[in-house]
Protein backbone atom coordinates (compact mmCIF):
# COMPACT_ATOMS: atom_id res chain seq x y z
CA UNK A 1 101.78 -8.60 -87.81
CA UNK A 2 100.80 -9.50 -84.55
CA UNK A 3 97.65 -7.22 -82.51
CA UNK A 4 96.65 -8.15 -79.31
CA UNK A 5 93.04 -9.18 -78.62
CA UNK A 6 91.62 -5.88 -77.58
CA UNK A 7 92.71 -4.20 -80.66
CA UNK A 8 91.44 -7.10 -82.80
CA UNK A 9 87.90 -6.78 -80.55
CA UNK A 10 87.27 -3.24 -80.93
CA UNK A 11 89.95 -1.42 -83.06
CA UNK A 12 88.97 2.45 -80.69
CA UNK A 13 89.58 0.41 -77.47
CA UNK A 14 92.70 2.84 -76.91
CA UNK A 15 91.16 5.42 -77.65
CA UNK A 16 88.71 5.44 -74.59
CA UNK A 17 91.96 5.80 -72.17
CA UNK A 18 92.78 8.55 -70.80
CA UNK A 19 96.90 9.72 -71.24
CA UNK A 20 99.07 10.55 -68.46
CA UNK A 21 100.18 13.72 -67.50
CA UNK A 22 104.32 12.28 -68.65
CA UNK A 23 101.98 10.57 -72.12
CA UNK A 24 103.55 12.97 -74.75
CA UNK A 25 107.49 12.16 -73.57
CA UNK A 26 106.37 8.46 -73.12
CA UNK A 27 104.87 8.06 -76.64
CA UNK A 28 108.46 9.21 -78.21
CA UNK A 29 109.81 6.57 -76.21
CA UNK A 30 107.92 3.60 -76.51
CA UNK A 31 109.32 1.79 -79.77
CA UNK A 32 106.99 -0.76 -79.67
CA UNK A 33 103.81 0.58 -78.60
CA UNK A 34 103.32 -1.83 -75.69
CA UNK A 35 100.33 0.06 -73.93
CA UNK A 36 98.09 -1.63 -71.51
CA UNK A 37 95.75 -0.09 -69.15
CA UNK A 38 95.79 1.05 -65.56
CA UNK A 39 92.91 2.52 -63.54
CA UNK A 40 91.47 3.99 -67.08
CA UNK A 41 94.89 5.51 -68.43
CA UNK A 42 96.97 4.37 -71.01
CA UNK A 43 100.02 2.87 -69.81
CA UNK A 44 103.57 1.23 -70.77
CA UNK A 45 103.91 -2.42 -70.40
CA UNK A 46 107.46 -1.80 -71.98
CA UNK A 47 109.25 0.76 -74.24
CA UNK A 48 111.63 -1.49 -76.21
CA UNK A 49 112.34 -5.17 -73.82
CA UNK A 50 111.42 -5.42 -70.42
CA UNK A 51 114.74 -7.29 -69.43
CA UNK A 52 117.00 -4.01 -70.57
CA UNK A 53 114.38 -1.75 -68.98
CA UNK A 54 114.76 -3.99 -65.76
CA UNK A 55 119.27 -3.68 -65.88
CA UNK A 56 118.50 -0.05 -66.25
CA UNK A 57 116.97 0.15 -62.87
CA UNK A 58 119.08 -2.04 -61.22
CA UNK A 59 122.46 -0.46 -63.02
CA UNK A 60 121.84 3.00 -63.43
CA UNK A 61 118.34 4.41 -63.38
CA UNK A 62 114.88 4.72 -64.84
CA UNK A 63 111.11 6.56 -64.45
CA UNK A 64 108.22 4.93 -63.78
CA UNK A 65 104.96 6.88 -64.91
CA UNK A 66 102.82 6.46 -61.11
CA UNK A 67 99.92 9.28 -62.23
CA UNK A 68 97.46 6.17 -62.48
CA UNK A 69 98.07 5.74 -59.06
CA UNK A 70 94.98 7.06 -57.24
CA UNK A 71 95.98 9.87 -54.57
CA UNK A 72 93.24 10.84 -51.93
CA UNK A 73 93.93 14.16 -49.97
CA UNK A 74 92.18 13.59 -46.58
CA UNK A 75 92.28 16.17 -44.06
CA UNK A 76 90.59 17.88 -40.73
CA UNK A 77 90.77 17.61 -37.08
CA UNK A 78 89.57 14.21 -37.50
CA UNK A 79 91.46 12.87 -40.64
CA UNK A 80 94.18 10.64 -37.72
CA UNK A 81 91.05 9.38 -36.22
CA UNK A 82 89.59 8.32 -39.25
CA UNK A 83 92.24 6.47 -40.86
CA UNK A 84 93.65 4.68 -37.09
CA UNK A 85 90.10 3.47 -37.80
CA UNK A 86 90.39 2.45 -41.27
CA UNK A 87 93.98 1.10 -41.46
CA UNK A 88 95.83 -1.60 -39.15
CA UNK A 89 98.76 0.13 -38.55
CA UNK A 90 98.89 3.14 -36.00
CA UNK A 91 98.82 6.30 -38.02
CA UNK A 92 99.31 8.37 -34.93
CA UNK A 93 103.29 7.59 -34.84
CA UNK A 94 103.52 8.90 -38.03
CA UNK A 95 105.72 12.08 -37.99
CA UNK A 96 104.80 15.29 -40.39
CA UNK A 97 106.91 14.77 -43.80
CA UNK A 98 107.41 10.89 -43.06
CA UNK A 99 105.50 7.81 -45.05
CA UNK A 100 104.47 4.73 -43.84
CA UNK A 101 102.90 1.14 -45.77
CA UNK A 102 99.47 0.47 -44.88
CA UNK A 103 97.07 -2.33 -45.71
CA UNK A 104 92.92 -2.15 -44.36
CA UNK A 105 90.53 -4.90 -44.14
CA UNK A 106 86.64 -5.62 -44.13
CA UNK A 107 85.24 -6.19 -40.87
CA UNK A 108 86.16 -10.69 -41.09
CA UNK A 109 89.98 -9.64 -41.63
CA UNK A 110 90.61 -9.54 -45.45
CA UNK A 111 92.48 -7.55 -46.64
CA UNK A 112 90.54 -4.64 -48.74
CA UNK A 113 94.10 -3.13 -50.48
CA UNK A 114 97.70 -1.99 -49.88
CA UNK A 115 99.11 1.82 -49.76
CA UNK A 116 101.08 4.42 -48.33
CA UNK A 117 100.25 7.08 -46.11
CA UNK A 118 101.71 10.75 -46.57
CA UNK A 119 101.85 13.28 -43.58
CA UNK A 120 102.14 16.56 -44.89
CA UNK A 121 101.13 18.62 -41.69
CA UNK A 122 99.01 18.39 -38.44
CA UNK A 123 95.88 17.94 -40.27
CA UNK A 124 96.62 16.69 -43.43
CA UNK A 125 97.40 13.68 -45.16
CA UNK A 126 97.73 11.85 -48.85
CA UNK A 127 96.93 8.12 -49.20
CA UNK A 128 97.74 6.46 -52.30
CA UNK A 129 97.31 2.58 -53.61
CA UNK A 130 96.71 0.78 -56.54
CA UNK A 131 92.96 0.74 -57.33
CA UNK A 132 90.07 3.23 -56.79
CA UNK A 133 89.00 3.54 -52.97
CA UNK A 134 86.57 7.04 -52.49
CA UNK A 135 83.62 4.86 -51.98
CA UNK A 136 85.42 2.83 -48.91
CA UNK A 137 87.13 6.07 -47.42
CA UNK A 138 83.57 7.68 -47.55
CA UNK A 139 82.32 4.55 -45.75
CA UNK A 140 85.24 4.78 -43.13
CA UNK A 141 84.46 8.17 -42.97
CA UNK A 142 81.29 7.94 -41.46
CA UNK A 143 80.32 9.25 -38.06
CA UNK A 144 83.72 11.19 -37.98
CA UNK A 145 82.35 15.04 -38.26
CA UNK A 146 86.03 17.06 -39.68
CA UNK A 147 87.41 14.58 -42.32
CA UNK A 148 87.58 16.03 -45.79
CA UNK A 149 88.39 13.15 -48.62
CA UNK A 150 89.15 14.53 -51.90
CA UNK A 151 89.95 12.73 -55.13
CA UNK A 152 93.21 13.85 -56.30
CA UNK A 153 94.27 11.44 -58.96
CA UNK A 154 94.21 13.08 -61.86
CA UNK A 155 95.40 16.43 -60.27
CA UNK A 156 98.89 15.18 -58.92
CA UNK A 157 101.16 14.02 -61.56
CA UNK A 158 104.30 11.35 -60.03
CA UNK A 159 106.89 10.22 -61.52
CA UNK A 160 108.60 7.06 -60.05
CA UNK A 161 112.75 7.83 -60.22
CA UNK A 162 114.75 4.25 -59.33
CA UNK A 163 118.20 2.79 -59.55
CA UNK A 164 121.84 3.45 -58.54
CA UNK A 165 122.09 6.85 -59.74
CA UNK A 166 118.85 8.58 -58.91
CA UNK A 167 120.02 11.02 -56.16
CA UNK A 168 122.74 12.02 -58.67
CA UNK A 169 120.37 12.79 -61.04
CA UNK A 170 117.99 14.54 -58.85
CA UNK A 171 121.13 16.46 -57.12
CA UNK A 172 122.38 17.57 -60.89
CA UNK A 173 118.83 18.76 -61.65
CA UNK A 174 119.15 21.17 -58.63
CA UNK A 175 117.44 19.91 -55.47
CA UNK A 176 119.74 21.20 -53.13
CA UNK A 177 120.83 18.87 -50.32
CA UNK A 178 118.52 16.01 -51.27
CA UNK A 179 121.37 13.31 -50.48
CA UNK A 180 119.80 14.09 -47.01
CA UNK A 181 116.52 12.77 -47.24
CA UNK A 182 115.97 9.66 -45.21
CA UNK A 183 114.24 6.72 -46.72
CA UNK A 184 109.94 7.31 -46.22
CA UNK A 185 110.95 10.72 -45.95
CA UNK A 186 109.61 13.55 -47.38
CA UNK A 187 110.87 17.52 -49.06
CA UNK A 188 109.87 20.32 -51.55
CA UNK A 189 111.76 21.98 -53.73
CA UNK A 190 110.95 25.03 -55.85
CA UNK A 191 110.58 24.38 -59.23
CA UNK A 192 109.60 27.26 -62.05
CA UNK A 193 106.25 28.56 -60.33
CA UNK A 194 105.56 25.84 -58.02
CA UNK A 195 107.57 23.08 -56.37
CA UNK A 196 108.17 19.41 -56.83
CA UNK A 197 107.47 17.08 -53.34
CA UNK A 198 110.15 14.11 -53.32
CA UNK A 199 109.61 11.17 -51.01
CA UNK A 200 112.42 8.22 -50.92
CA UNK A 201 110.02 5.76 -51.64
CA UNK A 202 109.53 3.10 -54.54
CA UNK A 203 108.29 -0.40 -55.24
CA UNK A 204 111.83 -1.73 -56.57
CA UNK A 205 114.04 -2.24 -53.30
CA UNK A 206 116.46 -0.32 -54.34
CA UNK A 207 117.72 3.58 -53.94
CA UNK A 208 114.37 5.93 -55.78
CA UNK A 209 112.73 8.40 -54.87
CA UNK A 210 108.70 9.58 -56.37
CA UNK A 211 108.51 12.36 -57.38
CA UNK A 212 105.14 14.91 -57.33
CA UNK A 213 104.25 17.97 -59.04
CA UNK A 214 101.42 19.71 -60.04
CA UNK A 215 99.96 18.59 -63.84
CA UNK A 216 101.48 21.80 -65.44
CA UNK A 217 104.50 21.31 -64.25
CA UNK A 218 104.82 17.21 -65.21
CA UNK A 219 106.17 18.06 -69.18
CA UNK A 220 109.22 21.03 -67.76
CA UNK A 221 109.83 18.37 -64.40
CA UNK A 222 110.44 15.56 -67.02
CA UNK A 223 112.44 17.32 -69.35
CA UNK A 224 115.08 18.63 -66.43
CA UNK A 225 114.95 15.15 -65.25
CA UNK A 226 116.12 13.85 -68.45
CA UNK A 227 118.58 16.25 -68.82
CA UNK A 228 120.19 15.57 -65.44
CA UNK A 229 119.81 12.33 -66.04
CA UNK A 230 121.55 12.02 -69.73
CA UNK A 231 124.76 10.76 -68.57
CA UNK A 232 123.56 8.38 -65.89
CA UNK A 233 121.82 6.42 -67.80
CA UNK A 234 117.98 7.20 -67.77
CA UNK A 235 115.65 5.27 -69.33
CA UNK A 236 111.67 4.91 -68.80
CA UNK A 237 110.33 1.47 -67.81
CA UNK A 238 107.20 0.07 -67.91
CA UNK A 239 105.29 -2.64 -65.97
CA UNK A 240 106.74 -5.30 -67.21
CA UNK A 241 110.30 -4.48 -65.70
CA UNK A 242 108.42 -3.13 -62.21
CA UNK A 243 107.13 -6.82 -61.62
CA UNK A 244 110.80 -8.35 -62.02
CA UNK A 245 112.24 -5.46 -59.38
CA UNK A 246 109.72 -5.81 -57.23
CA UNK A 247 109.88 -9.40 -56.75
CA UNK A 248 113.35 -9.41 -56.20
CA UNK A 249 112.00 -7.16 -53.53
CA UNK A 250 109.80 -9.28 -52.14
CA UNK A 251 107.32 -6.86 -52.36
CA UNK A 252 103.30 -8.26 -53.09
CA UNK A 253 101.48 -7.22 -56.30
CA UNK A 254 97.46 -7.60 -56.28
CA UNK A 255 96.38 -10.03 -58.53
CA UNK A 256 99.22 -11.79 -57.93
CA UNK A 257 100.16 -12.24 -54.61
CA UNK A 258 96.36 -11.39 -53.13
CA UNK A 259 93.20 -10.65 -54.13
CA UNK A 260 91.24 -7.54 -52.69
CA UNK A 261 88.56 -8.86 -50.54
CA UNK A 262 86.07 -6.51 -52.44
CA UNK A 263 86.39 -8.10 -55.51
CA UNK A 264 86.44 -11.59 -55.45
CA UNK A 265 83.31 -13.74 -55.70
CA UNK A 266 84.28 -17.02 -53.48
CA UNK A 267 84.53 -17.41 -50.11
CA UNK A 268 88.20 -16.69 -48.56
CA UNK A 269 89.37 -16.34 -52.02
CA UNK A 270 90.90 -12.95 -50.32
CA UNK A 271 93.97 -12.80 -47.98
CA UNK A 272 94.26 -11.29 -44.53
CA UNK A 273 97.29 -9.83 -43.67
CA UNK A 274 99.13 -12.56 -41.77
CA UNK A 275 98.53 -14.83 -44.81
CA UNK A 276 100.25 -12.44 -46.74
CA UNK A 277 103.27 -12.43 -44.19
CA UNK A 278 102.08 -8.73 -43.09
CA UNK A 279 101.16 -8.89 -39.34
CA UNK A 280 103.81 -6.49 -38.61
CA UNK A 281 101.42 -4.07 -40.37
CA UNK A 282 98.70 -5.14 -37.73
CA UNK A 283 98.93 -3.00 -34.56
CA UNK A 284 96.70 -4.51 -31.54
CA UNK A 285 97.70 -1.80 -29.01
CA UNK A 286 95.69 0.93 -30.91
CA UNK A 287 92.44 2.09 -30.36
CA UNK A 288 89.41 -0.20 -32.74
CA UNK A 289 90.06 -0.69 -36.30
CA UNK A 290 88.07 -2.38 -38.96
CA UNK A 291 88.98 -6.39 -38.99
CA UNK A 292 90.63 -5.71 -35.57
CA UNK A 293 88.55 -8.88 -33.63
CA UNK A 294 89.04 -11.14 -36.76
CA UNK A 295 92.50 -10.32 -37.24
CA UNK A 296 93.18 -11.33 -33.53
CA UNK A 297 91.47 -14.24 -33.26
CA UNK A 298 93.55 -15.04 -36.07
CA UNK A 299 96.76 -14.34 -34.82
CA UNK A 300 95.95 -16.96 -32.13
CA UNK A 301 94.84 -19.37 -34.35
CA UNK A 302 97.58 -18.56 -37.05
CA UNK A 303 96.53 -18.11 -40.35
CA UNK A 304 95.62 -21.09 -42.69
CA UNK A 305 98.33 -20.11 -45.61
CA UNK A 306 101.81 -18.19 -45.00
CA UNK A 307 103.14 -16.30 -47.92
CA UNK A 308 106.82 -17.08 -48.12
CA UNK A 309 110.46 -16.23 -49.88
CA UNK A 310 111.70 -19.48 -51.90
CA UNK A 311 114.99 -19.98 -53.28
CA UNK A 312 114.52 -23.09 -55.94
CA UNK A 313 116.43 -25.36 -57.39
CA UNK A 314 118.00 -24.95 -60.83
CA UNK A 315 117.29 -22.37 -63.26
CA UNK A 316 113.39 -22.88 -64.71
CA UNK A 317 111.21 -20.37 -63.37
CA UNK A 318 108.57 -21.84 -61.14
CA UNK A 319 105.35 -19.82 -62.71
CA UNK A 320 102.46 -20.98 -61.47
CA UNK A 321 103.85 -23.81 -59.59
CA UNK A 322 101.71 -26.70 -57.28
CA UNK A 323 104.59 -27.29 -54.00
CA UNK A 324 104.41 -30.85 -52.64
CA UNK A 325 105.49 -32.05 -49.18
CA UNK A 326 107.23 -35.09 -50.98
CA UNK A 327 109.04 -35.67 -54.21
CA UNK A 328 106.50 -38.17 -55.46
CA UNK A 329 104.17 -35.00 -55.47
CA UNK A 330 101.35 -37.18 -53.15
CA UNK A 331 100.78 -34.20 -50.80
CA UNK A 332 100.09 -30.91 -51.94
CA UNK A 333 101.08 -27.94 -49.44
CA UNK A 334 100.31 -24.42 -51.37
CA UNK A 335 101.48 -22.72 -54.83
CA UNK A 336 103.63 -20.16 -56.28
CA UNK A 337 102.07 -16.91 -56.90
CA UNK A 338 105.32 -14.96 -58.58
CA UNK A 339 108.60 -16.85 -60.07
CA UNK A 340 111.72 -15.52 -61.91
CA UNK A 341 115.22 -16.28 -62.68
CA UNK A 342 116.72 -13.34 -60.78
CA UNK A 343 120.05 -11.84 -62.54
CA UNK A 344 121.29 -9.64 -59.74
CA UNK A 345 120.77 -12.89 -57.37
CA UNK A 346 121.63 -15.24 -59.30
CA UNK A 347 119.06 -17.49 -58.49
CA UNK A 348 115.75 -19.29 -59.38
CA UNK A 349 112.83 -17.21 -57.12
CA UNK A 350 109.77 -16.98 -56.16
CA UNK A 351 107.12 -15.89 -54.00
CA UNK A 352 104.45 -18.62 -53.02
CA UNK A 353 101.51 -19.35 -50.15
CA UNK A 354 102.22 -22.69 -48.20
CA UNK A 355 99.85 -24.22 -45.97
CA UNK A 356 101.21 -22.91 -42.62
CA UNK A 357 101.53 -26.16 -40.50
CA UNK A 358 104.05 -27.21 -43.73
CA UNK A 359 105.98 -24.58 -43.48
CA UNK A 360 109.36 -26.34 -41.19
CA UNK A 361 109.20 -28.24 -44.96
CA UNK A 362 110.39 -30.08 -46.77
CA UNK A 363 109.09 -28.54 -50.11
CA UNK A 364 109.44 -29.45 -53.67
CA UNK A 365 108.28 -27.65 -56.58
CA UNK A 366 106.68 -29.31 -59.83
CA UNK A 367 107.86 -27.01 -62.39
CA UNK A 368 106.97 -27.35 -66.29
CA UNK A 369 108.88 -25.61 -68.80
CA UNK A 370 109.49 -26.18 -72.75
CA UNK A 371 112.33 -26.13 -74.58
CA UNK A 372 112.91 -26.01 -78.11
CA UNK A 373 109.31 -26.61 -78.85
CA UNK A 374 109.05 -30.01 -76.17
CA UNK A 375 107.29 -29.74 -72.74
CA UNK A 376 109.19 -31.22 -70.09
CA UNK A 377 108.42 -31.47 -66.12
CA UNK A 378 110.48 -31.80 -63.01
CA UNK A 379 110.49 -31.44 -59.37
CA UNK A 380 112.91 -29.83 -57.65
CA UNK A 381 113.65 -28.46 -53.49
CA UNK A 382 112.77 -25.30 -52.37
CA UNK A 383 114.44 -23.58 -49.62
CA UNK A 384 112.58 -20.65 -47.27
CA UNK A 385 114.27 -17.10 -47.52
CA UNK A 386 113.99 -14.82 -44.58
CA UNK A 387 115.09 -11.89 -45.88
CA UNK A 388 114.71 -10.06 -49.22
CA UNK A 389 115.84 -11.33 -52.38
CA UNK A 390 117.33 -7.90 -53.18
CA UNK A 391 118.43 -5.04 -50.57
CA UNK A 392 121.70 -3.56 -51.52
CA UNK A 393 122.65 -0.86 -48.62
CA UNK A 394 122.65 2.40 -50.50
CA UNK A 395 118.78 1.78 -50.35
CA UNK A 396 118.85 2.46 -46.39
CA UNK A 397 122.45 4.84 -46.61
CA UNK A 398 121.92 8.81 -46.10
CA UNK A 399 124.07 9.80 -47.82
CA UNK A 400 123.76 7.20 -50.74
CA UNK A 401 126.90 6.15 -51.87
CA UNK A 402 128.01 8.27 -55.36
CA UNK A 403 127.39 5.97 -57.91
């Protein structure tokens, strides 16, 4: 029997996590008791094989557990002003029940972390990302004299709903009219005492919607979701499954794609945004914002590295990957920093920086890979993709199609 090192370290290790609000329906469902960790909760790497979780997303549709996801309720006559200053992009165009993708950066450029943005009236808005942020919203904060910035992580419980036949679900379970909803838009719907907020957002590219309830509500939302859902398909997924959708997405994954400049110990070990391929996300015209001289000296300059979309050669995943100008491999030009074998694409992929001035290519990869037991090595081409790997249309349709 196989335990992981953790467990073989300190056999309570578990046992320090704390268990989602969805835990007690997630425990029945994991089969192999694939539990890793996620901003101090216990949480699903897979239920029974990541590939099957990842068909069920793409084919019909599966749940996510996003309660580890830390939520931050900011509000006052001065909450806009506050995060225009944080964040690059310009939060004043957001509308009131609309989301928008945000990244923020220290004051040289690099990029701190990645999120969304919630408008949920005049005054008030919810910011989530990936990893714990009160300390740097408190900084931001400062000077501002109405901004209120509450910790709500552990008092929203959200559920991530993805795949085909998601708005059938939801629409069987009873929220009226919720073909409607535009993508990075939001709506409430009652639901027993309280009511369930939906935005059509996700981290797969495809149709999904998140769904958001209060923590006493998570156990009776999950089991009419699973109900609806019982002959479309359903299925949880873990993390495991995420990381195949969302590279097919083209979406970036910290830790993977960048490091947040907070945490890392050398010197431009971080990204800024347009290495990352985000200056869309950087918005000059607005008022000051933190990294905003950095950033634009940089956008003159260009940035040293270019995250990009490659479509590779043959069928061995590129993990971890050196790319070389030539063939011969003589002149290294960047690395992969996400590869797969896509099955809805059909095709060997990857995400990967390249030293900018490289990018008009060529580029070859240096792949290693075993089989049966004996390492072997090639290098193969690469080709740039524009566009994402994976963007079907019912992802952008109102109505989605019925599926």
């Amino acid at each position: 029997m196989t335990m992981n090192t953790d467990a073989q370290t300190d056999p309570f290790a578990g046992e320090r996590l704390k268990e989602t609000h969805f835990h007690p329906r997630q425990a029945a469902l994991n089969l192999r008791e694939a539990w890793s960790s996620w901003n101090g909760y216990k949480f699903a790497d897979c239920y029974y094989d990541e590939e099957y979780e990842y068909f069920c997303v793409r084919n019909t549709c599966g749940t996510y557990d996003i309660c580890p996801m830390q939520k931050y309720a900011i509000s006052g006559s001065d909450a806009q002003a506050m995060l225009n200053r944080m964040v690059t992009r310009d939060v004043s165009k957001l509308k009131e029940n609309r989301v928008t993708y945000v990244c923020w950066c220290t004051d040289e450029g690099r990029m701190i972390d990645d999120g969304t943005i919630f408008r949920l009236g005049p005054q008030n808005f919810m910011l989530t990302c990936g990893s714990p942020s009160i300390a740097w919203l408190n900084k931001s904060a400062f000077g501002f004299k109405d901004v209120s910035i509450v910790d709500r992580s552990d008092n929203i419980a959200a559920l991530s709903l993805q795949g085909p036949t998601s708005c059938e679900v939801l629409k069987k379970m009873g929220l009226t009219a919720i073909e409607n909803l535009k993508p990075f838009g939001i709506q409430k719907f009652p639901f027993h005492a309280g009511e369930i907020m939906v935005s059509r957002t996700g981290f797969t590219g495809d149709l999904g919607y998140e769904l958001w309830v209060a923590p006493n509500l998570a156990l009776p939302m999950w089991d009419a979701l699973y109900a609806a859902g019982e002959d479309y398909g359903i299925q949880p997924y873990g993390e495991s499954a995420t990381n195949l959708a969302r590279l097919e997405a083209g979406f970036i994954m910290p830790d993977m794609e960048f490091n947040e400049a907070l945490k890392t110990i050398h010197f431009e070990y971080d990204q800024t945004p347009f290495e990352l391929n985000l200056g869309w996300l950087v918005d000059f015209k607005k008022p000051h914002f933190n990294g905003r001289q950095a950033l634009l000296k940089e956008k003159l300059n260009g940035p040293e590295y270019t995250l990009v979309k490659l479509d590779i050669e043959g069928n061995k995943p590129a993990e971890e990957s050196h790319l070389y100008l030539d063939e011969a491999c003589k002149k290294s030009i960047g690395y992969v920093t996400s590869a797969m074998w896509s099955p809805v694409v059909k095709a060997n992929i990857a995400l990967a920086r390249v030293k900018t001035e490289y990018l008009k290519g060529p580029i070859w990869a240096e792949i290693y890979y075993s089989k049966e037991l004996r390492h072997n090595h090639k290098v193969v081409k690469c080709k740039l993709q524009h566009k994402p790997f994976w963007a079907p249309e019912r992802a952008k349709a109102t109505p989605p199609p019925a599926f």
